[in-house]
Protein backbone atom coordinates (compact mmCIF):
# COMPACT_ATOMS: atom_id res chain seq x y z
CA UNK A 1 -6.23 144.90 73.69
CA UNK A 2 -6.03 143.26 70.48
CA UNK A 3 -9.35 141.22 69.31
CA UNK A 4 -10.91 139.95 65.89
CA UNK A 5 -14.13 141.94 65.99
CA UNK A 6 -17.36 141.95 63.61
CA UNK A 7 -17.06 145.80 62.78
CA UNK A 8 -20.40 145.56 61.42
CA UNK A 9 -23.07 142.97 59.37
CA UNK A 10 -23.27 142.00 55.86
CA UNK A 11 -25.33 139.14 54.60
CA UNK A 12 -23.94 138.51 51.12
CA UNK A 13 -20.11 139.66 51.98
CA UNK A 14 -19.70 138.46 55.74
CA UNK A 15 -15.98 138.73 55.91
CA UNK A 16 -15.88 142.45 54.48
CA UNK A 17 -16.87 143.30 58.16
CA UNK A 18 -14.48 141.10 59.67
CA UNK A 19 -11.93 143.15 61.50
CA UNK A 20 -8.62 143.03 63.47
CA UNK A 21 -7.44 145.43 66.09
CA UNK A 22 -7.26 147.16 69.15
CA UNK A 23 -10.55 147.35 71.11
CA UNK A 24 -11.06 148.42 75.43
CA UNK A 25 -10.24 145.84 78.00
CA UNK A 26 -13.73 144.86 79.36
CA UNK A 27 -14.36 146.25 82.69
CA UNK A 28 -14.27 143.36 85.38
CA UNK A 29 -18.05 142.43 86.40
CA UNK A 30 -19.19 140.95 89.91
CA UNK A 31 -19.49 136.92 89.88
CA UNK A 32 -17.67 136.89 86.55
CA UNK A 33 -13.78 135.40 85.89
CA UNK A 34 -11.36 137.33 83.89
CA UNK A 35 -8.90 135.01 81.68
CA UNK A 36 -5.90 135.51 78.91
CA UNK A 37 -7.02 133.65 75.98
CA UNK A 38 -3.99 131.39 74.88
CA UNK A 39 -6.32 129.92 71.82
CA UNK A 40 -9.56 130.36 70.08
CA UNK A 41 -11.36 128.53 67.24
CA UNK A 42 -12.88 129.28 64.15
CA UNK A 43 -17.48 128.74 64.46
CA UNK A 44 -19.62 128.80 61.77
CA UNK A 45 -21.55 130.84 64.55
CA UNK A 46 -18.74 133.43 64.29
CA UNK A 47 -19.68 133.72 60.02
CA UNK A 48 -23.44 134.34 60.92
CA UNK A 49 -22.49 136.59 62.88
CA UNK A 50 -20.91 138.95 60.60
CA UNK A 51 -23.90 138.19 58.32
CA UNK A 52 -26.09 139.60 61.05
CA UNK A 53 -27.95 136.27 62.12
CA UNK A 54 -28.06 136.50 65.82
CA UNK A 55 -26.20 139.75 66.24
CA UNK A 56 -27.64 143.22 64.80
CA UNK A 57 -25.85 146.22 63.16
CA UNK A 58 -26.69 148.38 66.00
CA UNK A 59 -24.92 145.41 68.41
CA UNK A 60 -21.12 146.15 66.71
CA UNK A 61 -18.77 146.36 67.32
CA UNK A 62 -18.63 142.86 68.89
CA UNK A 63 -15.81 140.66 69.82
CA UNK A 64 -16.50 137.48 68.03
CA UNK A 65 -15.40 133.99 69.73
CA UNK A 66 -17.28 131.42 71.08
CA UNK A 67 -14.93 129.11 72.89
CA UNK A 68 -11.51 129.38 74.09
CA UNK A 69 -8.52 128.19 76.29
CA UNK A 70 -6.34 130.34 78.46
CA UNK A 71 -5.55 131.21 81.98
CA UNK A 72 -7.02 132.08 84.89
CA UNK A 73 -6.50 135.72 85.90
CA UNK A 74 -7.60 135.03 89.03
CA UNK A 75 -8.40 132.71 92.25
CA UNK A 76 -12.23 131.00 91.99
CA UNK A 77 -12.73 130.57 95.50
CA UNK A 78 -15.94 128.42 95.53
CA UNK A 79 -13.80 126.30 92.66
CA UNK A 80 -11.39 123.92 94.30
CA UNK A 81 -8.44 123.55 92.18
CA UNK A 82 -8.91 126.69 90.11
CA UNK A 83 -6.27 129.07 91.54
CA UNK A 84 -4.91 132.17 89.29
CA UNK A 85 -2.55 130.97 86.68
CA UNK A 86 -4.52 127.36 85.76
CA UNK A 87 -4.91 126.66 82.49
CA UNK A 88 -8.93 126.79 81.64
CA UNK A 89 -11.79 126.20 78.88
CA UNK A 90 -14.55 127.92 79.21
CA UNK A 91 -18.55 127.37 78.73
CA UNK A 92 -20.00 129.97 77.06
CA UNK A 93 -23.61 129.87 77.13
CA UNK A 94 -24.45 132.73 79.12
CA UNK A 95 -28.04 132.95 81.14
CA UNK A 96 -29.01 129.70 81.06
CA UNK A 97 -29.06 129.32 84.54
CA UNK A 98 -28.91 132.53 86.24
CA UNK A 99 -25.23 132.16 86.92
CA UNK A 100 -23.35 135.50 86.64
CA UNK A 101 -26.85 137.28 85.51
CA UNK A 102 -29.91 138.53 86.41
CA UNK A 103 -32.67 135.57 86.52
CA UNK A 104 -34.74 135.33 83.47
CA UNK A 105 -32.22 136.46 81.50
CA UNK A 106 -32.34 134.82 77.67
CA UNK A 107 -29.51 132.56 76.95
CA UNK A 108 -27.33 133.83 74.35
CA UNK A 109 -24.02 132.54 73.29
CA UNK A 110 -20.65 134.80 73.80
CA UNK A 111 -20.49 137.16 71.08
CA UNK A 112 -24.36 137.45 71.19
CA UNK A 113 -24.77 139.96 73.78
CA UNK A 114 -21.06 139.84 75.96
CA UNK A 115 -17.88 140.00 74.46
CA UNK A 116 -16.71 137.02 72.61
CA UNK A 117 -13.24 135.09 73.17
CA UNK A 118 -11.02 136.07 70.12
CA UNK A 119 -9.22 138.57 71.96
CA UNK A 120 -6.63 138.91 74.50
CA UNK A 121 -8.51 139.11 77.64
CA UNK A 122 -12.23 137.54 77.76
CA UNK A 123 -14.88 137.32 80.14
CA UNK A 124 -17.60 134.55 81.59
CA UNK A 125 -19.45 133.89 84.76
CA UNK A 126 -16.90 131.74 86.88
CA UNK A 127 -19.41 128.76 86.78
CA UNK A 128 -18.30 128.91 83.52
CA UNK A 129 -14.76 127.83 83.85
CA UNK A 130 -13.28 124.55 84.25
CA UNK A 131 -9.73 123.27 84.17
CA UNK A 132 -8.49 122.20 81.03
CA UNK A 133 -8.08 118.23 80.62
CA UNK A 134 -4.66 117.21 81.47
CA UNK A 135 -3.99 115.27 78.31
CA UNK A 136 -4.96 118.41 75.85
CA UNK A 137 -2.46 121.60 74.38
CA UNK A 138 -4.31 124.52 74.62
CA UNK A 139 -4.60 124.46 71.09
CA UNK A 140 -6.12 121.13 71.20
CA UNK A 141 -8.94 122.63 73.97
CA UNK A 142 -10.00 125.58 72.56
CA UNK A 143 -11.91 123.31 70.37
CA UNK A 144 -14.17 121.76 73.22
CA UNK A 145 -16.58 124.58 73.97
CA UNK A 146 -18.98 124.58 70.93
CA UNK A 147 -18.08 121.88 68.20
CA UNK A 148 -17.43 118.97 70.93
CA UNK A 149 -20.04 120.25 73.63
CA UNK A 150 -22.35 120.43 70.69
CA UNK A 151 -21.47 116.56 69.71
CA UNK A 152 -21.30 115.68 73.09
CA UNK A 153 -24.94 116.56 73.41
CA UNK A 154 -26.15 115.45 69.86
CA UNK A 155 -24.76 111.82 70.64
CA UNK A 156 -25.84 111.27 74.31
CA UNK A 157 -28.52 114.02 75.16
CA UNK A 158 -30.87 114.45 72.08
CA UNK A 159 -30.09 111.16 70.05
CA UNK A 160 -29.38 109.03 73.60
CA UNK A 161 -27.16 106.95 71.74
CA UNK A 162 -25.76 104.06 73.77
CA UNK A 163 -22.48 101.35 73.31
CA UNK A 164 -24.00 98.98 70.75
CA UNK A 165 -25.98 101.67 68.41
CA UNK A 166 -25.11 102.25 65.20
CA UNK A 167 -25.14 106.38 64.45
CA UNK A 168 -24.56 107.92 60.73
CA UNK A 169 -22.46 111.10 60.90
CA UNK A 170 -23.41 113.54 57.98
CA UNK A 171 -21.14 115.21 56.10
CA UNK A 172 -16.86 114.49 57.23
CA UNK A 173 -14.77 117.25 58.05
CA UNK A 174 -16.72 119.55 59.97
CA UNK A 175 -15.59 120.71 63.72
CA UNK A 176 -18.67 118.99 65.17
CA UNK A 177 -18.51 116.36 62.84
CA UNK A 178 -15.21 115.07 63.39
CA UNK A 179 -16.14 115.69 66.93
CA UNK A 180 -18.99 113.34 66.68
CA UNK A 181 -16.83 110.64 65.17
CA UNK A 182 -13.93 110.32 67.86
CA UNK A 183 -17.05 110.48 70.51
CA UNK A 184 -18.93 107.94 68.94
CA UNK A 185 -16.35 105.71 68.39
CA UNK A 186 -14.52 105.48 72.00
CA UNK A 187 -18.34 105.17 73.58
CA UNK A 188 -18.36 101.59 71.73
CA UNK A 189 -21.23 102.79 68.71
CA UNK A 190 -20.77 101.61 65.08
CA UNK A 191 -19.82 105.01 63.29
CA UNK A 192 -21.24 105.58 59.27
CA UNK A 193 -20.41 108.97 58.09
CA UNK A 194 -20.90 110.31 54.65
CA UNK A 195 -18.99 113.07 52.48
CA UNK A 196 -18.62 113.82 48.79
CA UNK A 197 -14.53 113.99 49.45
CA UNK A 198 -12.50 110.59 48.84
CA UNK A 199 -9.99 112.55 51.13
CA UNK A 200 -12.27 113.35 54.16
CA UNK A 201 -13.75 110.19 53.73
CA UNK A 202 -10.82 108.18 54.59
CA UNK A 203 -9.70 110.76 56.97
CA UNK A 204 -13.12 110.27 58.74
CA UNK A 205 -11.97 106.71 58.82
CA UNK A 206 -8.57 107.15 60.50
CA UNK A 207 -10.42 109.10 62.88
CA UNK A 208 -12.83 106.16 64.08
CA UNK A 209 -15.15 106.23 61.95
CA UNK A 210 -16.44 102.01 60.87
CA UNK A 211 -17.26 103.06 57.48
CA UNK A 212 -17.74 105.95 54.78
CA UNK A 213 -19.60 106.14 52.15
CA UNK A 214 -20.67 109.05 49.16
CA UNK A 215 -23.41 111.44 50.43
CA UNK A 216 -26.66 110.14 49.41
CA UNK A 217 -25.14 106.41 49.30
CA UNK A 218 -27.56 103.21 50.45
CA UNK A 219 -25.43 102.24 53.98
CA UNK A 220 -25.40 98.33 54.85
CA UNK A 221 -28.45 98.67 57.49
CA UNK A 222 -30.35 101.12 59.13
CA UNK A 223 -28.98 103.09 61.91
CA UNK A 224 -30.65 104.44 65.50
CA UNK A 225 -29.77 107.87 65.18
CA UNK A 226 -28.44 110.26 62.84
CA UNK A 227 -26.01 113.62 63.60
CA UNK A 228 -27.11 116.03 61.16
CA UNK A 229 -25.66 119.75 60.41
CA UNK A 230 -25.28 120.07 56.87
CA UNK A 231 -29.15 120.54 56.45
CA UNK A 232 -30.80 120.56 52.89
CA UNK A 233 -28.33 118.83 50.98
CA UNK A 234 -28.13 115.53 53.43
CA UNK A 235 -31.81 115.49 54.86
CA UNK A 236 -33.78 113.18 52.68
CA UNK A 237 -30.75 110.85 53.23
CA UNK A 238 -31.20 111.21 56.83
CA UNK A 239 -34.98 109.93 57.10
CA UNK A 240 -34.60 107.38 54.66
CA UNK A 241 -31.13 106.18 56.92
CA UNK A 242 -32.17 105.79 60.50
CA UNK A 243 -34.42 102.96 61.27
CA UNK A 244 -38.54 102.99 62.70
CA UNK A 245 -38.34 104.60 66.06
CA UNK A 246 -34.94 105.99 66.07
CA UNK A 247 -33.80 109.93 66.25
CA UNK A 248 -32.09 112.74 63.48
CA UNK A 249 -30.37 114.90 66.19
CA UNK A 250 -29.83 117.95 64.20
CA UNK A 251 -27.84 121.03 65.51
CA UNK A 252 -27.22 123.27 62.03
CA UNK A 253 -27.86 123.77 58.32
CA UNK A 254 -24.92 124.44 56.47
CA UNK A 255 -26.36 123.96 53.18
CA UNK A 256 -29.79 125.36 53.81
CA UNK A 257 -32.84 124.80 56.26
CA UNK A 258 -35.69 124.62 53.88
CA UNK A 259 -35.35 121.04 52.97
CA UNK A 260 -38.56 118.46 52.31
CA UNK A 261 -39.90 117.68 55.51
CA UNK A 262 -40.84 114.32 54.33
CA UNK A 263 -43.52 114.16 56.77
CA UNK A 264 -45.16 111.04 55.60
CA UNK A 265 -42.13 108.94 56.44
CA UNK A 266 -41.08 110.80 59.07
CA UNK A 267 -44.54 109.77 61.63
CA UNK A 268 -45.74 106.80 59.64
CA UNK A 269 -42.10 104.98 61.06
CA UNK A 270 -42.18 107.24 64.10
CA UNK A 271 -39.03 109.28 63.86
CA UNK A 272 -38.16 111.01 66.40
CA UNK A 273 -36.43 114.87 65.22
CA UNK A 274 -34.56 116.40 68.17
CA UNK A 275 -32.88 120.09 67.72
CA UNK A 276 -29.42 121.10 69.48
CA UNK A 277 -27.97 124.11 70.28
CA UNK A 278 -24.24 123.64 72.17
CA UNK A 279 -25.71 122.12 75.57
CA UNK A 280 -25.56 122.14 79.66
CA UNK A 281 -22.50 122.92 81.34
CA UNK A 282 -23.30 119.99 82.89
CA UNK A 283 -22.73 118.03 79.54
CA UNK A 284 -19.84 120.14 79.62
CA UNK A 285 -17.98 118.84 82.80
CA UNK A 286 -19.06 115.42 81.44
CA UNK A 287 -17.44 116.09 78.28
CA UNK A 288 -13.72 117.04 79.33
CA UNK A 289 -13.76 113.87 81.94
CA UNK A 290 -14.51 112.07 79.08
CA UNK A 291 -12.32 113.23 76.63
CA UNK A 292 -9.40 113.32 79.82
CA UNK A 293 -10.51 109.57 80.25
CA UNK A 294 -10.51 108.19 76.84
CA UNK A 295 -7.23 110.49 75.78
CA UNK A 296 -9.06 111.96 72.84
CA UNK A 297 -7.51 114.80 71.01
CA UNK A 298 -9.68 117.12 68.89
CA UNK A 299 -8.15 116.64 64.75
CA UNK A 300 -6.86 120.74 64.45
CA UNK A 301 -6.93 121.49 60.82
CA UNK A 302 -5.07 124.42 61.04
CA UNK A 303 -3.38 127.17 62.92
CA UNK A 304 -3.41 130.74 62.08
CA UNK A 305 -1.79 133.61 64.31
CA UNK A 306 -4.74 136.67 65.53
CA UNK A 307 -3.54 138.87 62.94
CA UNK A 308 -4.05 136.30 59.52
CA UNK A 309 -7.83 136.10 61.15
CA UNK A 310 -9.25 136.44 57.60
CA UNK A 311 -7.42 133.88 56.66
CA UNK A 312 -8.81 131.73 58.95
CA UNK A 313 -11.97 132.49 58.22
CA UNK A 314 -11.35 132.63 54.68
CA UNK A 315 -10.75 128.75 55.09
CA UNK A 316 -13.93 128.05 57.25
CA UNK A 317 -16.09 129.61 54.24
CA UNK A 318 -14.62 127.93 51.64
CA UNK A 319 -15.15 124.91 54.07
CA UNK A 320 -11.70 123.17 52.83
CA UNK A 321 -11.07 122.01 56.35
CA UNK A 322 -10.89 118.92 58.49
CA UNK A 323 -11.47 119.43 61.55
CA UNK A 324 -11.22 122.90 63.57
CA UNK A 325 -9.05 126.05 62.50
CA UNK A 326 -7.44 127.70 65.57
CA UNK A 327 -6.33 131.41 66.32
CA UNK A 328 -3.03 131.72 68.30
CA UNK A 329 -3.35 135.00 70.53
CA UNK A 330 -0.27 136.15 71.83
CA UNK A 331 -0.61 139.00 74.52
CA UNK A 332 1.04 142.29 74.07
CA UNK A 333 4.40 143.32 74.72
C-alpha cells in the first residue's frame, strides 16, 4: 500500500528522512478495526518524529500519521451504528486504557509504536473509532484527532474554562490554536489571542476570536487561563497575562522549552501550570457532539495529494499556515 513513512531520524534535517511509497498492508490484529484512510493531517508530532523525538532509528521504518478520517472496513459489533462502509475518525492514543492491548501497556500515540494513519489502510483498537460528525467533509475531520482533541482538553479539562471566562490563545495560526479559538468562542468565553502576523491576526478574528493583539502586547485585563504551545518565545507573556489563581494550560513548545520559569510570580499569585498531551477518548466523544452541535468546521489551510507529502510538510516547517494542512489519499487502482 502506499504510505508517507519516516525512513529513518535526523535531528537537524527532519524532512531528508521523510519518505513516500509502497510499504506491507498491516496484518489484521484481534480487537482492532481496519479502515481506508480518505484524509490525514499534517502534526508537528509527525516533524519530531523524523527528528527522532519519540520514535528511534532502530523503530523505522514507521508510518507517520496521527489522526485521520476514512471508512470502516468492517462491522463493530459492540458499536451500534458503526456498520462496514461508515465514514469514521479515529482516536489514536493507544494503551491508555487497556483497550485493544495488553494491560499496563504505556500509552503511545500512533506512529509511536503502531503504524500511523498516512497511508492507505490504518489500524486502531475499535474503541477507538467513532462516526464522523454529520456536518464535517472528511477533509474537514481528519483534523479532530490531535489538534482539536488537544484544544478540547486544554480549554475544558486542564484550564476548566467555563461560559463567562476570558482565555488568551498564544500564538494564531496553529492547528490547535485555531482549534482553541472556534472552541472557545461557541462555549460563550471572551477569546484574546496573540501573533506577530497582521494577517493571522485578523484571520484569528474572523474565526471568533474577541480580540488580537502583537505577541508580547499589554491585553485590556487579565484573563483565567491561558492556551499555550509556542513555548519560549510567548511564556513570560503568559504569567504576566492570566490573573492570581488562574491556569497556563500548556500542551507544546514550538519555539523552545527552556524558557524562565518565573517562579516568583508564578506561586506568589498562585498560578496554577497544567501540561496536555491530546486527551481521553472520552473528551473525544465529547468533542465531535460538540463540534456536530455547534456546526463548527475546522479552518483547512491547505490540501496536498499523498504523493506532494514533502510539500506538505515543507509548509508545516516553515509554519506559513493557518490552520491544518491535509493529505488526500486516494486508494490504488
Amino acid at each position: 500500500m502506499k504510505a508517507v513513512y519516516a525512513a529513518g531520524t535526523d535531528y537537524d534535517n527532519p524532512l531528508s528522512q521523510l519518505k513516500v511509497g509502497e510499504l506491507d498492508t498491516p496484518e489484521t490484529k484481534p480487537f482492532w478495526s481496519t479502515i481506508h484512510v480518505a484524509a490525514a493531517s499534517v502534526n508537528h508530532h509527525d516533524i519530531w518524529s523524523l527528528q527522532g523525538v519519540g520514535l528511534s532509528a532502530e523503530q523505522t521504518p514507521m508510518i507517520l500519521g496521527t489522526d485521520a478520517s476514512g471508512v470502516l472496513d468492517e462491522d463493530i459489533p459492540v458499536r451500534k451504528g458503526l456498520k462496514a462502509g461508515a465514514e469514521v475518525v479515529l482516536y489514536t492514543f493507544v494503551g491508555t486504557d487497556g483497550a485493544g492491548v495488553m494491560p499496563g501497556e504505556r500509552r503511545t500515540i500512533l506512529s509511536e509504536k503502531y503504524a500511523g494513519t498516512m497511508a492507505e489502510i490504518t489500524q486502531v483498537p475499535s474503541a477507538n473509532v467513532f462516526a464522523k460528525p454529520a456536518n464535517l467533509t472528511l477533509d474537514e475531520a481528519a483534523a479532530l484527532g490531535t489538534s482539536w482533541l488537544t484544544a478540547y482538553s486544554l480549554l475544558f479539562t486542564s484550564a476548566n474554562v467555563k461560559p463567562g471566562d476570558t482565555v488568551l490563545v498564544q500564538g494564531a495560526g496553529g492547528g490547535v490554536s485555531t482549534a482553541a479559538i472556534q472552541l472557545a468562542h461557541a462555549a460563550g468565553l471572551e477569546v484574546f489571542v496573540t501573533s506577530r502576523s497582521e494577517e493571522k491576526r485578523d484571520r484569528a478574528i474572523a474565526v471568533g476570536a474577541d480580540a488580537a493583539f502583537e505577541t508580547g502586547a499589554r491585553l485590556p485585563h487579565k484573563v483565567d487561563a491561558v492556551i499555550e504551545s509556542v513555548g519560549a518565545a510567548t511564556w513570560s507573556h503568559s504569567v504576566k497575562s492570566v490573573r492570581p489563581g488562574g491556569t497556563i494550560a500548556i500542551c507544546g513548545a514550538t519555539t523552545g522549552d527552556q524558557p524562565g520559569a518565573e517562579l516568583t510570580r508564578i506561586f506568589f499569585q498562585d498560578i496554577r501550570v497544567q501540561g496536555n498531551t491530546m486527551g481521553s477518548r472520552d473528551d473525544f466523544a465529547r468533542l465531535l457532539k460538540f463540534v456536530e452541535h455547534a456546526d463548527l468546521h475546522p479552518v483547512i489551510d491547505s490540501t496536498y495529494a499523498l504523493a506532494d507529502a514533502p510539500a506538505a510538510f515543507r509548509k508545516v516547517v516553515d509554519g506559513d499556515v493557518f490552520g491544518k494542512v491535509v493529505l488526500h489519499i486516494e486508494p490504488s487502482k
